[in-house]
PDB file of N, CA and C in Angstrom:
ATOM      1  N   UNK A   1     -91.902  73.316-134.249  1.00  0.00           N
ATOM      2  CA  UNK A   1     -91.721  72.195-133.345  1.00  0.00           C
ATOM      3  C   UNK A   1     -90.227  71.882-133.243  1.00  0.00           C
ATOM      4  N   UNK A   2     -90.159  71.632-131.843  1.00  0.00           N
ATOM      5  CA  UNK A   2     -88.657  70.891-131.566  1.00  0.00           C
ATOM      6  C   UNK A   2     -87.906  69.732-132.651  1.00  0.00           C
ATOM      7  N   UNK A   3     -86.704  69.979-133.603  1.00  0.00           N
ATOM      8  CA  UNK A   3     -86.729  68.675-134.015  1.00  0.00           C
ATOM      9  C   UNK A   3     -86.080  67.288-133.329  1.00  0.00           C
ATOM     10  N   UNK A   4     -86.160  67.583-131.926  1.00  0.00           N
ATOM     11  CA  UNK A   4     -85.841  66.170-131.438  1.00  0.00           C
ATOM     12  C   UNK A   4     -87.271  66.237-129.874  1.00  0.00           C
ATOM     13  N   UNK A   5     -87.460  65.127-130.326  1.00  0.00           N
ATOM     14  CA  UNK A   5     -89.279  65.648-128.678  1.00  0.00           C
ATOM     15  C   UNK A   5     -88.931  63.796-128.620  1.00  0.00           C
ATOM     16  N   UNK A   6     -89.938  63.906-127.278  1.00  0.00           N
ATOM     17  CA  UNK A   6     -89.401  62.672-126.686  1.00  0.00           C
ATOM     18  C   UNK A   6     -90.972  62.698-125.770  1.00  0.00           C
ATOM     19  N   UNK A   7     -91.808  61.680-125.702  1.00  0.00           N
ATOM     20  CA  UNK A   7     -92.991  61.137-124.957  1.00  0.00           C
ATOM     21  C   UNK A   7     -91.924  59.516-123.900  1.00  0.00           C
ATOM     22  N   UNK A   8     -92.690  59.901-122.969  1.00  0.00           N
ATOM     23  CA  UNK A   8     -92.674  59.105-121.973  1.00  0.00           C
ATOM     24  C   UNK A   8     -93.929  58.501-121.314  1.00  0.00           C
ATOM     25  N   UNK A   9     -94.046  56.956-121.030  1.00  0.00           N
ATOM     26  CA  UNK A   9     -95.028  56.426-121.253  1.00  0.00           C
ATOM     27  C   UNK A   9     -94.676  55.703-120.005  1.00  0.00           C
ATOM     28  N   UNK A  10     -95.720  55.618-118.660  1.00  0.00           N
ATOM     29  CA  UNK A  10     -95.428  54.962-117.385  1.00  0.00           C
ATOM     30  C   UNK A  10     -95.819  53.580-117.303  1.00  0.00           C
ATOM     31  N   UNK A  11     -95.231  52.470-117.759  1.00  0.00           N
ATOM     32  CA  UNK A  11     -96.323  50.698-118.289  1.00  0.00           C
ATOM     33  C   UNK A  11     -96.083  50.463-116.604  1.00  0.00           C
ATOM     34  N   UNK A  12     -95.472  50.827-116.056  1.00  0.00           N
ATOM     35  CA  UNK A  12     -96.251  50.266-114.335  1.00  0.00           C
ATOM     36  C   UNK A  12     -97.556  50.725-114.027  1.00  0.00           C
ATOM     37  N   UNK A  13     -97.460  51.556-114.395  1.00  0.00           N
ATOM     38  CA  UNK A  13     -99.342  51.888-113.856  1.00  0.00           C
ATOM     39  C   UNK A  13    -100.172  52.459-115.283  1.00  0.00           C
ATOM     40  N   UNK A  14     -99.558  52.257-116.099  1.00  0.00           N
ATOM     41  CA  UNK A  14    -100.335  52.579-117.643  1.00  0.00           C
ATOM     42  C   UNK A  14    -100.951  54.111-118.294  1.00  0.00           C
ATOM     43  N   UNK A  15     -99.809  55.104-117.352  1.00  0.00           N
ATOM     44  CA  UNK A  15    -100.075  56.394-117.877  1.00  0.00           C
ATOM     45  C   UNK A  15     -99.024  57.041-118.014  1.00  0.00           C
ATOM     46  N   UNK A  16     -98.909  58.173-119.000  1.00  0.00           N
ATOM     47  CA  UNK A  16     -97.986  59.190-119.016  1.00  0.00           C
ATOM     48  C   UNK A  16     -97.122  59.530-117.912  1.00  0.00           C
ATOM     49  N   UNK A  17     -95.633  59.340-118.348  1.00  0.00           N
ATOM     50  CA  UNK A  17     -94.668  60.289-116.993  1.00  0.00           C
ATOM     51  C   UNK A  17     -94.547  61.444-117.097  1.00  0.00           C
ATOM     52  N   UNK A  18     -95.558  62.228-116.419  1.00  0.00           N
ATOM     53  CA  UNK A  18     -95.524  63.389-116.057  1.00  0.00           C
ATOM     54  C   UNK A  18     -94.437  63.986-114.942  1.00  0.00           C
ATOM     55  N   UNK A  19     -93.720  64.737-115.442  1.00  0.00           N
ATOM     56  CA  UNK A  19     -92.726  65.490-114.248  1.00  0.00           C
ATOM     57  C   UNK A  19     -91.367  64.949-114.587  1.00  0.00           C
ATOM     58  N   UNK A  20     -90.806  63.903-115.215  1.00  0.00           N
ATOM     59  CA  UNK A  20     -89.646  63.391-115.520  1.00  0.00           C
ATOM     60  C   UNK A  20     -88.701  64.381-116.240  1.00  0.00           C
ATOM     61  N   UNK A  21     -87.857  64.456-115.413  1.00  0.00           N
ATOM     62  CA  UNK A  21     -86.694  65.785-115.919  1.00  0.00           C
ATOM     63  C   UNK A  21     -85.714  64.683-117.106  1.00  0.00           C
ATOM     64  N   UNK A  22     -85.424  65.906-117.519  1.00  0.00           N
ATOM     65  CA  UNK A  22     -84.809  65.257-119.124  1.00  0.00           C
ATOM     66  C   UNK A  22     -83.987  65.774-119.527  1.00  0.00           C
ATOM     67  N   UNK A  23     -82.763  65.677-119.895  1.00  0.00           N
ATOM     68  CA  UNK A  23     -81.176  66.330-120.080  1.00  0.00           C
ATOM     69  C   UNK A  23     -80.955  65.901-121.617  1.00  0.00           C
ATOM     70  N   UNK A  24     -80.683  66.833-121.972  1.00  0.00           N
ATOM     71  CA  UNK A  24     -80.301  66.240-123.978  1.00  0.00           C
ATOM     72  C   UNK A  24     -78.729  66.834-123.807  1.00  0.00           C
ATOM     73  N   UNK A  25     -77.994  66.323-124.653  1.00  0.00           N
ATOM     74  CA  UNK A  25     -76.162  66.839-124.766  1.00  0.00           C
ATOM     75  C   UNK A  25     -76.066  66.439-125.864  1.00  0.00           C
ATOM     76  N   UNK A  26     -75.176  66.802-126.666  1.00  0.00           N
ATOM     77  CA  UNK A  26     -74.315  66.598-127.905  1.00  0.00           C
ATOM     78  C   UNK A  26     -72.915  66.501-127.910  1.00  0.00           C
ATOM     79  N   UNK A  27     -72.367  65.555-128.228  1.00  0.00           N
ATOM     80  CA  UNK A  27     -70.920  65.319-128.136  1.00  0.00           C
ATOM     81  C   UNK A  27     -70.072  66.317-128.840  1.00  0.00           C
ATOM     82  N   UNK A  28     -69.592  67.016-128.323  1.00  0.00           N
ATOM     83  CA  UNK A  28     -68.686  68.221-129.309  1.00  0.00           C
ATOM     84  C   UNK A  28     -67.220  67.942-129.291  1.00  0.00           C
ATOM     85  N   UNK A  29     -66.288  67.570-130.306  1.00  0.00           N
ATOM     86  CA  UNK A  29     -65.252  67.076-129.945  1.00  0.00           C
ATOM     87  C   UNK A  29     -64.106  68.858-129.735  1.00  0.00           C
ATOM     88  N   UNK A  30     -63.379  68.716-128.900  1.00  0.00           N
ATOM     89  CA  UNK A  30     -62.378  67.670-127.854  1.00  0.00           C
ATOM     90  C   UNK A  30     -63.442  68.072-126.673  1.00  0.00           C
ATOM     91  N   UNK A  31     -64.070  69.006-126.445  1.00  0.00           N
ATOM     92  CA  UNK A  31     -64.536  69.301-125.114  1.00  0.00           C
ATOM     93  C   UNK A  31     -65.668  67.791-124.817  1.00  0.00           C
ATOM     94  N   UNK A  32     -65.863  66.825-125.399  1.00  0.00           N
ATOM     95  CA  UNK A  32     -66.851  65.776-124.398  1.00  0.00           C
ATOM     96  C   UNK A  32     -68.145  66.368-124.741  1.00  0.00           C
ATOM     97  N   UNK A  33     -68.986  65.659-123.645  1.00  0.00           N
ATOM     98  CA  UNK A  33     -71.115  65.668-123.426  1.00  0.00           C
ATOM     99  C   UNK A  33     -70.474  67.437-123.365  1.00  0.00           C
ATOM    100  N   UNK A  34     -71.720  68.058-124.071  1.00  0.00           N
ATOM    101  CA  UNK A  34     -71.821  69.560-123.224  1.00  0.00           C
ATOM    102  C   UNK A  34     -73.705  69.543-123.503  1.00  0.00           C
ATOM    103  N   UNK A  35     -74.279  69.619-122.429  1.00  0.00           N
ATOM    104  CA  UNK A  35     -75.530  69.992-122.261  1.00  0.00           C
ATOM    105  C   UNK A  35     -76.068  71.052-123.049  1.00  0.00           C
ATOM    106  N   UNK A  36     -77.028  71.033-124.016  1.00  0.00           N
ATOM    107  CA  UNK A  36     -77.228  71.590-124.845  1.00  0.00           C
ATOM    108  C   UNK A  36     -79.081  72.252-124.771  1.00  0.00           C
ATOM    109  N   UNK A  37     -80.026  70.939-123.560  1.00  0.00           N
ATOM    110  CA  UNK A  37     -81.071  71.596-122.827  1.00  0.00           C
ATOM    111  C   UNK A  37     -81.576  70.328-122.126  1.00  0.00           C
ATOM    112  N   UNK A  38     -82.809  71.228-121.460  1.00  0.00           N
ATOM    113  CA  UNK A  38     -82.831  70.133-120.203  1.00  0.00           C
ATOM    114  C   UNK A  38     -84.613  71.144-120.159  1.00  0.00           C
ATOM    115  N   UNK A  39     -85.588  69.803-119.766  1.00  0.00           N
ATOM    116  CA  UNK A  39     -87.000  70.024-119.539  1.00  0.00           C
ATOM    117  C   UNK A  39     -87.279  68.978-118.423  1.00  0.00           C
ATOM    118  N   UNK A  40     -88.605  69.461-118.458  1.00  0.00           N
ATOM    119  CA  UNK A  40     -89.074  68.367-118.059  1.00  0.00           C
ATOM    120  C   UNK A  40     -90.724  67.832-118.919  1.00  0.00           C
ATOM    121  N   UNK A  41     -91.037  66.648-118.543  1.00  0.00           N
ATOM    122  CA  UNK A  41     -91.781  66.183-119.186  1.00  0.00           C
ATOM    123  C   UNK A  41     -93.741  67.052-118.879  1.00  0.00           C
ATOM    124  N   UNK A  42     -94.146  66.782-120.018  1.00  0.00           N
ATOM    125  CA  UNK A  42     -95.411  67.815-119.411  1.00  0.00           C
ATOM    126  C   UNK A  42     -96.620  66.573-118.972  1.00  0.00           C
ATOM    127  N   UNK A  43     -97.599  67.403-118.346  1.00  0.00           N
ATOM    128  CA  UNK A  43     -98.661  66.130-117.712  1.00  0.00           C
ATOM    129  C   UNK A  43     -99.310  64.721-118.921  1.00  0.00           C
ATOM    130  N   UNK A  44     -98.904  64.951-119.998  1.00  0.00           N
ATOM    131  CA  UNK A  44     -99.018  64.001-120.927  1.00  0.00           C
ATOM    132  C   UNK A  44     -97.391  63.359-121.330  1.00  0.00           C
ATOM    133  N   UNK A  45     -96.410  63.007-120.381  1.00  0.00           N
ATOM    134  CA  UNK A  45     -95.547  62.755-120.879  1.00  0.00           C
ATOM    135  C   UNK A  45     -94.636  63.351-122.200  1.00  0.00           C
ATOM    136  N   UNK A  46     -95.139  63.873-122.592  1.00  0.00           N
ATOM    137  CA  UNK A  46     -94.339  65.132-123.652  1.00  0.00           C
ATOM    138  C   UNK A  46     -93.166  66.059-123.755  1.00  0.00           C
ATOM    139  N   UNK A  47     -92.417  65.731-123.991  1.00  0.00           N
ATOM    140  CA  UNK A  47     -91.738  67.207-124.562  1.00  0.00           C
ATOM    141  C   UNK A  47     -91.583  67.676-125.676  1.00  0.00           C
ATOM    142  N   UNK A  48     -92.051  68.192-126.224  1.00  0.00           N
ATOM    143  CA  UNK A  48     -92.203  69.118-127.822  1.00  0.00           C
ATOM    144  C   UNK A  48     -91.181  70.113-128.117  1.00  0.00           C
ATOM    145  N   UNK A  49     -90.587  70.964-126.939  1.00  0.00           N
ATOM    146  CA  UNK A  49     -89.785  72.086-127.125  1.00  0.00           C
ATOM    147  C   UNK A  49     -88.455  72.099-126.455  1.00  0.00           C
ATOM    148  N   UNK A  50     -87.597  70.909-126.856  1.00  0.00           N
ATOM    149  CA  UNK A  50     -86.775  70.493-126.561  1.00  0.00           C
ATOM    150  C   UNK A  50     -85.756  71.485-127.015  1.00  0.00           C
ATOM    151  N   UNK A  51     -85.324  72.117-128.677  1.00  0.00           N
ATOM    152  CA  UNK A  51     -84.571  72.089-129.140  1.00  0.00           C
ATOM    153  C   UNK A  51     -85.334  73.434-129.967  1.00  0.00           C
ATOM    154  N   UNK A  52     -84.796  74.819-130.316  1.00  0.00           N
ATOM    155  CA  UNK A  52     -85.495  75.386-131.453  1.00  0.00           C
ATOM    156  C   UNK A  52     -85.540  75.133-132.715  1.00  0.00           C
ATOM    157  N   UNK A  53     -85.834  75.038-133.409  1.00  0.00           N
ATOM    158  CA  UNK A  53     -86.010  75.027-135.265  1.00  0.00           C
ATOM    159  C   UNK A  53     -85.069  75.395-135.263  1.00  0.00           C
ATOM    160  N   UNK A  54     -84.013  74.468-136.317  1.00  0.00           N
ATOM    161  CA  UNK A  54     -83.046  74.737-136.834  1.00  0.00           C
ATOM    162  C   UNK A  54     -81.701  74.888-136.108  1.00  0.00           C
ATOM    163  N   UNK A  55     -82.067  74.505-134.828  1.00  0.00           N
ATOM    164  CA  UNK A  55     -80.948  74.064-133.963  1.00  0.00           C
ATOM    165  C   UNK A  55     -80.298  72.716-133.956  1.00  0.00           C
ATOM    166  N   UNK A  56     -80.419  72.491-134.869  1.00  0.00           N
ATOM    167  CA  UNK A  56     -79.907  70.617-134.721  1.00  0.00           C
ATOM    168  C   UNK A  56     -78.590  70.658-135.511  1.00  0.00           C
ATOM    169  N   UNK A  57     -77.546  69.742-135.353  1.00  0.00           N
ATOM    170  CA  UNK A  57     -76.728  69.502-135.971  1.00  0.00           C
ATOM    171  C   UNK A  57     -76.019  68.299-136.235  1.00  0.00           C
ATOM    172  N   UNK A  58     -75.532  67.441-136.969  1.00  0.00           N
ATOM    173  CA  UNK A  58     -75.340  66.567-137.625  1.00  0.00           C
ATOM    174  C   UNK A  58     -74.337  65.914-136.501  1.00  0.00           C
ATOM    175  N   UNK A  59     -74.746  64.903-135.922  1.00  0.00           N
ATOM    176  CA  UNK A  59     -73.210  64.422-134.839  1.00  0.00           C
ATOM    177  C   UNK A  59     -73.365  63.555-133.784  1.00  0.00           C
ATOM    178  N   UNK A  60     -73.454  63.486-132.628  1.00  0.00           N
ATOM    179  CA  UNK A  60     -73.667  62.052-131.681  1.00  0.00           C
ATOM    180  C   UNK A  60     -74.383  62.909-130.348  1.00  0.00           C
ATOM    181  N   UNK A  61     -75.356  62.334-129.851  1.00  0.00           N
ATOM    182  CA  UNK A  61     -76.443  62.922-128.987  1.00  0.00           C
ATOM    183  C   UNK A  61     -76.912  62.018-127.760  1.00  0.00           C
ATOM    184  N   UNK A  62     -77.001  62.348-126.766  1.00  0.00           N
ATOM    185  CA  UNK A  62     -77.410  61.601-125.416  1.00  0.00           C
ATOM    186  C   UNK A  62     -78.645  62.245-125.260  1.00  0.00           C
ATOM    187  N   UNK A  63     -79.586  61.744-124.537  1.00  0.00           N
ATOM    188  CA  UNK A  63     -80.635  62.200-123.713  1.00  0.00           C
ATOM    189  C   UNK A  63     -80.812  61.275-122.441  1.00  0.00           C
ATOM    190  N   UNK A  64     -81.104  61.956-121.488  1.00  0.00           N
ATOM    191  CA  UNK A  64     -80.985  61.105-120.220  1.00  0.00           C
ATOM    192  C   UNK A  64     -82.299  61.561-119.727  1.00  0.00           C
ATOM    193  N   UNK A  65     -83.051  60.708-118.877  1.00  0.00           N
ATOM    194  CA  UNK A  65     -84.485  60.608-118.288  1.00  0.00           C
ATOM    195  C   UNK A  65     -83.857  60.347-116.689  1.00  0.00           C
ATOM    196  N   UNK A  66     -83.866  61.227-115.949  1.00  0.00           N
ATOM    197  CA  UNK A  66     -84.204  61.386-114.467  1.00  0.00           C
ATOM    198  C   UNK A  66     -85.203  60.479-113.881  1.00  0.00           C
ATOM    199  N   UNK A  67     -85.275  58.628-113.922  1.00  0.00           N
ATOM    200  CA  UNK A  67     -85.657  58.056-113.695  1.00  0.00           C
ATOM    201  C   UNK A  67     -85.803  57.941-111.709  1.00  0.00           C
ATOM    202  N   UNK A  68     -84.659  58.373-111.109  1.00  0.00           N
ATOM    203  CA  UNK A  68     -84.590  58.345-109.758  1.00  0.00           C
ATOM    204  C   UNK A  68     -85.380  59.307-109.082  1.00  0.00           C
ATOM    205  N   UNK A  69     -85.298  60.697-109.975  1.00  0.00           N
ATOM    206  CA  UNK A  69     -86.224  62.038-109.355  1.00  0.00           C
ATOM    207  C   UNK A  69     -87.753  61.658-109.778  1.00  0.00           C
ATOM    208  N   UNK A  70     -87.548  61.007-110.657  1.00  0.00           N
ATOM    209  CA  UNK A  70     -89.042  60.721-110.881  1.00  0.00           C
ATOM    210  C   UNK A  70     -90.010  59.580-110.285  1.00  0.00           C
ATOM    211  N   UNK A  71     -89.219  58.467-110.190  1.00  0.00           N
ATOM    212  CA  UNK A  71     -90.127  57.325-109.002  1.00  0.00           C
ATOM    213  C   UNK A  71     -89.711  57.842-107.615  1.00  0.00           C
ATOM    214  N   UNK A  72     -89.028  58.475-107.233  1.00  0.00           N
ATOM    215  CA  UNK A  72     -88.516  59.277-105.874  1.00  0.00           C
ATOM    216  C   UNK A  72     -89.706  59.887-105.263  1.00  0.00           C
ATOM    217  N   UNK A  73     -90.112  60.972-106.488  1.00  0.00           N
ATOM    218  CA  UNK A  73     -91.413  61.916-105.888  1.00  0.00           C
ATOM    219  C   UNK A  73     -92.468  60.786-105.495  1.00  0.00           C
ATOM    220  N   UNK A  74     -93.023  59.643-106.504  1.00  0.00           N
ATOM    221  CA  UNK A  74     -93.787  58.581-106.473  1.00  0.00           C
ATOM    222  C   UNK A  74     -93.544  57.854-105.217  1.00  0.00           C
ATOM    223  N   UNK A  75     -92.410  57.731-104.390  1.00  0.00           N
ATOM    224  CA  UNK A  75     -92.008  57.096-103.472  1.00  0.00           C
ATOM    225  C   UNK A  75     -92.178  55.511-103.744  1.00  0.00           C
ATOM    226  N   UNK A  76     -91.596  55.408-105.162  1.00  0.00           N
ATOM    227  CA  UNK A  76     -91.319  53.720-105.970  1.00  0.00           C
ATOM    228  C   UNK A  76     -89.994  53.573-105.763  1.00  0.00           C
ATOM    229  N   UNK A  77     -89.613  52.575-105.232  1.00  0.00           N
ATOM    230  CA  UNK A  77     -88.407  51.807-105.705  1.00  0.00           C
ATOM    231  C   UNK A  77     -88.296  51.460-106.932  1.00  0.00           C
ATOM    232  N   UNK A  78     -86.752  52.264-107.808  1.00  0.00           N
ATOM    233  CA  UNK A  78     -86.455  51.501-108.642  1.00  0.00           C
ATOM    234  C   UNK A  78     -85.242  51.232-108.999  1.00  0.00           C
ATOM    235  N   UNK A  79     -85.355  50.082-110.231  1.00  0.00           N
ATOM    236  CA  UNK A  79     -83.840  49.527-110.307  1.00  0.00           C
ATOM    237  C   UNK A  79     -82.785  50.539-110.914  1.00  0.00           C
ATOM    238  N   UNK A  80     -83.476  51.217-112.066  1.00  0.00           N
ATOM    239  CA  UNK A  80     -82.562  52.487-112.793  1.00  0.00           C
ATOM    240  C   UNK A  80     -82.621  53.721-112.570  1.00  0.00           C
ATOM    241  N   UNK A  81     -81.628  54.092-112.054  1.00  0.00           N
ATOM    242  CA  UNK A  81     -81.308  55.559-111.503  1.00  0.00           C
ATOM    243  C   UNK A  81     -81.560  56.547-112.932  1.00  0.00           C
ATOM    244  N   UNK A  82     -81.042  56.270-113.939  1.00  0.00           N
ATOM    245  CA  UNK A  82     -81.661  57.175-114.970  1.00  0.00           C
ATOM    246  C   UNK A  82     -81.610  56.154-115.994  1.00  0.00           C
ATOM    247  N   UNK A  83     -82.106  56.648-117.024  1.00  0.00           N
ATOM    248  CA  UNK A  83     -81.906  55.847-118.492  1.00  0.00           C
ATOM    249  C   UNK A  83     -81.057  57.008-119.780  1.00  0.00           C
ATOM    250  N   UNK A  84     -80.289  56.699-120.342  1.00  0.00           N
ATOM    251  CA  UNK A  84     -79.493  57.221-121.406  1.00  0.00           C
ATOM    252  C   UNK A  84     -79.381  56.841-122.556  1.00  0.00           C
ATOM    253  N   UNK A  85     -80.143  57.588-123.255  1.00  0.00           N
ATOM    254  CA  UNK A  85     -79.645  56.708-124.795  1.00  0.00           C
ATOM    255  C   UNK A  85     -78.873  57.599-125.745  1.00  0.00           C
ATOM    256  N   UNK A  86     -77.931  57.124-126.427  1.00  0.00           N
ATOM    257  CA  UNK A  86     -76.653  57.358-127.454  1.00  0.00           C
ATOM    258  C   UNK A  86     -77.966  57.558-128.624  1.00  0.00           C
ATOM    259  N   UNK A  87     -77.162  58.606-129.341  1.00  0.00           N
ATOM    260  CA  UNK A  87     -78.177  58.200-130.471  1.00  0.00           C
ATOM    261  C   UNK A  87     -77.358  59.497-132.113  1.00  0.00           C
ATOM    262  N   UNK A  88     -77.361  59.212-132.903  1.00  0.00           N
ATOM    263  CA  UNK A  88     -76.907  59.622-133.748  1.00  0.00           C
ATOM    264  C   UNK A  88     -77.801  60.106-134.786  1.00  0.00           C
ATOM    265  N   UNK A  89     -77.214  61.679-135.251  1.00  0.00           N
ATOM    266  CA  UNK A  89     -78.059  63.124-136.112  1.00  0.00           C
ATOM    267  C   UNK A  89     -77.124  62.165-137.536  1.00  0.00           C
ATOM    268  N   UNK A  90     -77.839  61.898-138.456  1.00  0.00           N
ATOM    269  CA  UNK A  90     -77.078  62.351-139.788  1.00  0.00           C
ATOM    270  C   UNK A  90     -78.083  63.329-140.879  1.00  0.00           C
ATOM    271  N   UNK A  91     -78.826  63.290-140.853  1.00  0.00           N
ATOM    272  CA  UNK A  91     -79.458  64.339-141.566  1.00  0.00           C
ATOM    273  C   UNK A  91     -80.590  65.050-140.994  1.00  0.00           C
ATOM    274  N   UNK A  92     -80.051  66.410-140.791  1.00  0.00           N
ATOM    275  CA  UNK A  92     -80.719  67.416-139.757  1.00  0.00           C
ATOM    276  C   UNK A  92     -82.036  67.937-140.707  1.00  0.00           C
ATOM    277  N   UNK A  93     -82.068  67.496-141.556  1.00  0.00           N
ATOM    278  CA  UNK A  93     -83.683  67.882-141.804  1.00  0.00           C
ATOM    279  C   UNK A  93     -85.085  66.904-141.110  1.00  0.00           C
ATOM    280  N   UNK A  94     -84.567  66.016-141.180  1.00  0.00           N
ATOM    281  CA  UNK A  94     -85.310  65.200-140.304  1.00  0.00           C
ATOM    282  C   UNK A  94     -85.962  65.536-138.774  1.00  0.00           C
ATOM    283  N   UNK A  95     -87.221  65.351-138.446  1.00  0.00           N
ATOM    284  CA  UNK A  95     -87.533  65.148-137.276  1.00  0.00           C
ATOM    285  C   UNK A  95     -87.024  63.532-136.457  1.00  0.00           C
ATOM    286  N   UNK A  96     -86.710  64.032-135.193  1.00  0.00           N
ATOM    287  CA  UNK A  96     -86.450  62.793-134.121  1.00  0.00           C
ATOM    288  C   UNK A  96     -87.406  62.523-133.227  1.00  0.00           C
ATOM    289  N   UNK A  97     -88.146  61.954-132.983  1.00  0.00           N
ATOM    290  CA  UNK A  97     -89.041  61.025-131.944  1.00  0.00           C
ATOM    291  C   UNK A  97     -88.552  60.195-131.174  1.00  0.00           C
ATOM    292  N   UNK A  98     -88.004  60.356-129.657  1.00  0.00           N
ATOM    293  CA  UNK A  98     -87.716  59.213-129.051  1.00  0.00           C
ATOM    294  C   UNK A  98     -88.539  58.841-127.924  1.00  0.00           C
ATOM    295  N   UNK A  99     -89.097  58.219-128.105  1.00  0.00           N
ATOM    296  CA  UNK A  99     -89.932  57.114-126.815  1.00  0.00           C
ATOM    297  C   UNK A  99     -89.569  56.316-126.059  1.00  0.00           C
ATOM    298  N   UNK A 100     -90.183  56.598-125.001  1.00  0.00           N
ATOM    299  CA  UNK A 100     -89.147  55.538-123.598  1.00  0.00           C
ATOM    300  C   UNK A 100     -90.705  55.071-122.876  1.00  0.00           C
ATOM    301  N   UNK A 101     -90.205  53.922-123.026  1.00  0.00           N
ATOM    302  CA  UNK A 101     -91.373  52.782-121.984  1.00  0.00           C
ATOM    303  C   UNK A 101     -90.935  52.385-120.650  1.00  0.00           C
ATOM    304  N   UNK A 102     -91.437  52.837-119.587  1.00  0.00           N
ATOM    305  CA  UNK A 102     -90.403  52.883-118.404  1.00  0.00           C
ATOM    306  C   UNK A 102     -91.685  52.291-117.399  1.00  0.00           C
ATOM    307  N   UNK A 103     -90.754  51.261-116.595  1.00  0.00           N
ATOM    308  CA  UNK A 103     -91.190  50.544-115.595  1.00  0.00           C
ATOM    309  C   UNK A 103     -90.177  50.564-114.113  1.00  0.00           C
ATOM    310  N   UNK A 104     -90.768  50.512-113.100  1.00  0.00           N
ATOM    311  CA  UNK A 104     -89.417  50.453-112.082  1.00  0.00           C
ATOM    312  C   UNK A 104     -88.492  49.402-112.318  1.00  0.00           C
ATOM    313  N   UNK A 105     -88.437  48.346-113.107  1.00  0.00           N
ATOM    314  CA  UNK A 105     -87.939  47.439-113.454  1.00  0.00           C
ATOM    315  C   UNK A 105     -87.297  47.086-114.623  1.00  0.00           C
ATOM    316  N   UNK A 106     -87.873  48.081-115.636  1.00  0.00           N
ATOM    317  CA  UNK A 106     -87.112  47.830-117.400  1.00  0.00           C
ATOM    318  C   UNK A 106     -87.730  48.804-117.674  1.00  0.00           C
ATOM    319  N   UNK A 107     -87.119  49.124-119.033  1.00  0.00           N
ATOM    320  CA  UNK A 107     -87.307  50.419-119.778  1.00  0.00           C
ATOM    321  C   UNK A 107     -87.237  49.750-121.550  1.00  0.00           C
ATOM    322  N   UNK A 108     -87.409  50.245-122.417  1.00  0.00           N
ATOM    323  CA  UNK A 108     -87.679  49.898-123.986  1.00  0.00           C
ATOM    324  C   UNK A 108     -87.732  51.734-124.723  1.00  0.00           C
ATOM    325  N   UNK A 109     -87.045  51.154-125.722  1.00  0.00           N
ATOM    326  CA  UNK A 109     -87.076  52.777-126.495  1.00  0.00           C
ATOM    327  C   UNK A 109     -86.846  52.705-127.791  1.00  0.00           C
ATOM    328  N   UNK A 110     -87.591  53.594-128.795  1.00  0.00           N
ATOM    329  CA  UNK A 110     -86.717  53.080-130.103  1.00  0.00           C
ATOM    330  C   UNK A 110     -86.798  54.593-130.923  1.00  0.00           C
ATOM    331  N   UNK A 111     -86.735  54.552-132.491  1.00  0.00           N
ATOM    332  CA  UNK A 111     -86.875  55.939-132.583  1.00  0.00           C
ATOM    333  C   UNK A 111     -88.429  55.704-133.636  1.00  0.00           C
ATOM    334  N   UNK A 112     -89.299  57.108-132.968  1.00  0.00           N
ATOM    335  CA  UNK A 112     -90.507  57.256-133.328  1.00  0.00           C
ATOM    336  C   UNK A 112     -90.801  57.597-134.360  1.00  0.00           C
ATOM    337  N   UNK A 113     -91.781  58.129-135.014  1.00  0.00           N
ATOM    338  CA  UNK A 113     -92.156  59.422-135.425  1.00  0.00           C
ATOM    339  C   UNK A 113     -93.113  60.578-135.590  1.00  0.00           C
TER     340      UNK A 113
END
């Protein structure tokens, strides 16, 4: 299993975001974000295979949710064009769980497991 996966959960209409494209990066210093992979979410809101075993490394991490491509297809208005969260590796043995509660209007996230 991926050690960083990420479920997405639709509380406007109370089901899985299916289809939500998803960008992960790692801050590498001096070069900045460098994109490191990119999915999309599966018909249960899921991504599991984000990252291979043993690909993780200790350091500062973004993931961004394609919130605009995704209420776009829905033909929803919404307020956030994407959502991004900062988030920090210190010990790469660990699994990461991040969950995003997404509404056209607010979003909530914390770390899972």
């Amino acid at each position: 299993m991926s050690p960083i996966t990420t479920h997405v959960l639709d509380t406007g209409i109370g089901k899985p975001a299916a289809g939500l494209p998803v960008v992960l990066e790692a801050y590498r210093s001096p070069q900045g974000w460098q994109i490191i992979a990119e999915s999309m979410t599966d018909r249960n809101g899921r991504i599991m295979d984000l990252l291979e075993e043993g690909a993780l490394e200790e350091g500062l991490y973004r993931i961004t949710f394609d919130t605009d491509g995704y209420f776009g297809d829905q033909e929803v208005n919404a307020f956030y064009p994407s959502v991004s969260v900062n988030f920090q590796i210190a010990d790469t043995s660990q699994h990461y769980h991040l969950p995003l509660l997404l509404s056209p209007f607010g979003y909530s996230t914390y770390r899972g497991s």
